[in-house]
C-alpha atoms as a PDB file:
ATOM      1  CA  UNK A   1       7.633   9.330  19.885  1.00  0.00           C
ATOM      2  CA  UNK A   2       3.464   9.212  19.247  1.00  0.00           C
ATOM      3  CA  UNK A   3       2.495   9.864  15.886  1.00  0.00           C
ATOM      4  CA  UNK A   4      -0.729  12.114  16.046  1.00  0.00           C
ATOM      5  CA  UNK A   5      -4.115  10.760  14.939  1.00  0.00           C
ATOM      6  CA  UNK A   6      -5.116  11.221  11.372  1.00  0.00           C
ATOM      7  CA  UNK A   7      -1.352  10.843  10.237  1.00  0.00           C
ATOM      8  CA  UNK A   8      -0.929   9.216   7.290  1.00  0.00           C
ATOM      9  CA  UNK A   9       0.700   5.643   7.935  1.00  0.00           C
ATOM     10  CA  UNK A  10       2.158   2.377   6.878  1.00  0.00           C
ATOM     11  CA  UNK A  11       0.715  -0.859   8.717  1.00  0.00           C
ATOM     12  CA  UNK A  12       1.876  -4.422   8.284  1.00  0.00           C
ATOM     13  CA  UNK A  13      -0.139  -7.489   9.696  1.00  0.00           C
ATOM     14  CA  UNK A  14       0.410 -10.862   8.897  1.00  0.00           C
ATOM     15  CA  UNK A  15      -2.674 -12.612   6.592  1.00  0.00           C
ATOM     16  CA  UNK A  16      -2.336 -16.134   6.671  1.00  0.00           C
ATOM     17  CA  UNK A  17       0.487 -18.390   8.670  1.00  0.00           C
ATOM     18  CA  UNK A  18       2.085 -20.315   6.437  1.00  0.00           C
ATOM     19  CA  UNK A  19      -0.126 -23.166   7.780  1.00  0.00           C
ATOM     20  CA  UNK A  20      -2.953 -21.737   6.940  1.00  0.00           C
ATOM     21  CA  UNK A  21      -2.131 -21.346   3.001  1.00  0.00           C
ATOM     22  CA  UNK A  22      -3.393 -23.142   0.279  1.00  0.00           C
ATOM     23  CA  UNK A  23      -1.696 -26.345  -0.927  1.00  0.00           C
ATOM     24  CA  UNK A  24      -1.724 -25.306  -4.861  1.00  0.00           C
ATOM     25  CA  UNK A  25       1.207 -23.410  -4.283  1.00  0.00           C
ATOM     26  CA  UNK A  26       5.035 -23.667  -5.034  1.00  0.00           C
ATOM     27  CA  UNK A  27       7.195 -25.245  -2.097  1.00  0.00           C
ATOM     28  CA  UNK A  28       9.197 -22.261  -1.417  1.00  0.00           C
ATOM     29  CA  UNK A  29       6.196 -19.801  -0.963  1.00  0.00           C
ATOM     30  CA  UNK A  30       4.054 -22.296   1.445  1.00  0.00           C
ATOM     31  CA  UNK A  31       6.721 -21.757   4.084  1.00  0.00           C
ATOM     32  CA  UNK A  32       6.537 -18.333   4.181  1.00  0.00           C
ATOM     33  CA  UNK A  33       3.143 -15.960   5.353  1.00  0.00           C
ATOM     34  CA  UNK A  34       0.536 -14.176   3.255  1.00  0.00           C
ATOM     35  CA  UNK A  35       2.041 -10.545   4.475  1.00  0.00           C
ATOM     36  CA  UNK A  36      -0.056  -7.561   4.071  1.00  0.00           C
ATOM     37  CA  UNK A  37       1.097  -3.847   3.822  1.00  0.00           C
ATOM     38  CA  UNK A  38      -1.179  -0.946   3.936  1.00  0.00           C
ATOM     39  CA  UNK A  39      -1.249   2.616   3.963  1.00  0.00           C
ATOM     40  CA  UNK A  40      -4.003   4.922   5.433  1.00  0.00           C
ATOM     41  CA  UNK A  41      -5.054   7.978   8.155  1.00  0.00           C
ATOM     42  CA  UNK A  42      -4.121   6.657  11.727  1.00  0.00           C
ATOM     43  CA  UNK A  43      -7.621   6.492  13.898  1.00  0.00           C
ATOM     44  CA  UNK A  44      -5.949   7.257  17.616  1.00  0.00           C
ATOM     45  CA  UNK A  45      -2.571   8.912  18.565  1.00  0.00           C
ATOM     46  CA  UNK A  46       0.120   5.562  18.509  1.00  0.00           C
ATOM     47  CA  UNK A  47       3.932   4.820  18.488  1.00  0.00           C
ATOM     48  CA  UNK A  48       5.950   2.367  15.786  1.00  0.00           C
ATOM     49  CA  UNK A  49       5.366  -0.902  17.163  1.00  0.00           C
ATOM     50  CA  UNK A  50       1.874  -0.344  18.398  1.00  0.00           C
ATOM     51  CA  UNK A  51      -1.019  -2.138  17.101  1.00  0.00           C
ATOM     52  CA  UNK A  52      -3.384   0.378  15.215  1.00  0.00           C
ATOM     53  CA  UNK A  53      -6.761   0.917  13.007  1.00  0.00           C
ATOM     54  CA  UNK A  54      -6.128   3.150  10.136  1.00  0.00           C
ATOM     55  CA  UNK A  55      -8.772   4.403   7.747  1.00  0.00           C
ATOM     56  CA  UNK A  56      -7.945   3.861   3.936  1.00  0.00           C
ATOM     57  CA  UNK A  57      -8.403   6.193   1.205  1.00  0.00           C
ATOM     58  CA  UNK A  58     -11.181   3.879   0.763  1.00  0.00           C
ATOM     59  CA  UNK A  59     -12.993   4.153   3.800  1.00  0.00           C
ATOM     60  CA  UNK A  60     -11.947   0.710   4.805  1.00  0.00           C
ATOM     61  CA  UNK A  61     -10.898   0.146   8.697  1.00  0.00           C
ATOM     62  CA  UNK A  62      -7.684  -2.035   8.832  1.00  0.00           C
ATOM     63  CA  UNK A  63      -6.113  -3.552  11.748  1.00  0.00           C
ATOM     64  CA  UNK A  64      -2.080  -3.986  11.932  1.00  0.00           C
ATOM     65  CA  UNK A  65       1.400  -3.076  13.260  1.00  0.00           C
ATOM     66  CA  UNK A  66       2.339   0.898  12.695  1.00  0.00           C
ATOM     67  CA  UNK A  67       5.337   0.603  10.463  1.00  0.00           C
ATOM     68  CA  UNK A  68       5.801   3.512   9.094  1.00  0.00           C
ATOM     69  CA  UNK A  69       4.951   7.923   9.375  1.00  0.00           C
ATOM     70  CA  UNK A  70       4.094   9.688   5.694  1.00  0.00           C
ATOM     71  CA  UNK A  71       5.723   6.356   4.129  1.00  0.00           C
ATOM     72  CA  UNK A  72       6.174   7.146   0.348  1.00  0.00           C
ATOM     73  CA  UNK A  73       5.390   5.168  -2.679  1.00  0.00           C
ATOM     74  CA  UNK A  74       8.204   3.520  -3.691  1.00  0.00           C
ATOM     75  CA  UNK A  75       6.228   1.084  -6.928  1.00  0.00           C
ATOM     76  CA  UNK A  76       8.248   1.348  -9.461  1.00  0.00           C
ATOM     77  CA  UNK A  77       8.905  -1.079 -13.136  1.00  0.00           C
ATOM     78  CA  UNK A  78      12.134  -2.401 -12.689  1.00  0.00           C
ATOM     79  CA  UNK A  79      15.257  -1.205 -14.421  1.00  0.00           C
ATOM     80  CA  UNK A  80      12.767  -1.142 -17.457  1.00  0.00           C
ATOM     81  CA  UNK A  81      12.422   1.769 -19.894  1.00  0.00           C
ATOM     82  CA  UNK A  82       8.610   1.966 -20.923  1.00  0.00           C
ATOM     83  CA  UNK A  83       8.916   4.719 -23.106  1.00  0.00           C
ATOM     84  CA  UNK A  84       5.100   4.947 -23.927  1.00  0.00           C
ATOM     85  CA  UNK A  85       4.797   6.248 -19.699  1.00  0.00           C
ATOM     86  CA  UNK A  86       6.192   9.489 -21.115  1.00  0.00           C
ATOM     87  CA  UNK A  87       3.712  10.478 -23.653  1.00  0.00           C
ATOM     88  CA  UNK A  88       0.739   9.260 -21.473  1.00  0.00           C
ATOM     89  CA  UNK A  89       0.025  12.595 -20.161  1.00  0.00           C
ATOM     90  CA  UNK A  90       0.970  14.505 -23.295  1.00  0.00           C
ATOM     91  CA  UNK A  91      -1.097  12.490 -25.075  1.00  0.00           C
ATOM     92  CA  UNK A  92      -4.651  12.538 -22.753  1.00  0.00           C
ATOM     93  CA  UNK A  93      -3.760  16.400 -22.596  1.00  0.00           C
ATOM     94  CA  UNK A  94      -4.368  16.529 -26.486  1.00  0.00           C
ATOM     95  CA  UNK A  95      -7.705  14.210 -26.423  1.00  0.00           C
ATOM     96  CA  UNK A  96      -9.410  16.066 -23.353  1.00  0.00           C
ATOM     97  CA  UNK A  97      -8.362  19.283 -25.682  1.00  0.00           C
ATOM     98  CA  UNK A  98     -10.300  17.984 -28.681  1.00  0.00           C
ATOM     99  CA  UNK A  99     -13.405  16.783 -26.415  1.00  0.00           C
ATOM    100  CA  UNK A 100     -13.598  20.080 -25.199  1.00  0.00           C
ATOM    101  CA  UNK A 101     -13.472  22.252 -28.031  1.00  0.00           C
END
């Protein structure tokens, strides 16, 4: 199925070979590649699989495999409570308040 230009996307493309990578690191991550995932507008009409350009929210034109169509952002903290995350906005609200006035 062809996802439509200007979709956002997901790309993946592959950095450095393992090879390639610096010496000054641990054992177990030299073996592996520098992997790079990337989301952004798709430039011309493609299918999952298909090497693509997107444009990034940033303007910058990147180069990689179409992964994914409207991926989501799935960043998260862990299993970790952060209980300062839920007066963040409560608490700009009041300061942008008081600056105004």
């Amino acid at each position: 199925m062809k996802i439509g230009k200007e979709t956002w996307v997901e790309i993946h493309d592959i950095v450095l070979k393992p090879e390639e990578r610096t010496g000054n690191l641990p054992e177990e991550t030299k073996k592996v590649p520098l992997e790079m995932r990337l989301k952004g507008f798709l430039l011309e009409e493609a299918e999952l699989g298909d090497r693509v350009k997107i444009r990034t929210v940033t303007g910058r034109i990147v180069e990689g495999t179409l992964l994914k169509e409207n991926p989501v952002y799935e960043h998260g903290y862990g299993e970790t409570f952060i209980p300062e995350l839920l007066t963040i906005g409560q608490n700009l609200r009041a300061m942008l308040e008081v600056d105004h006035e």
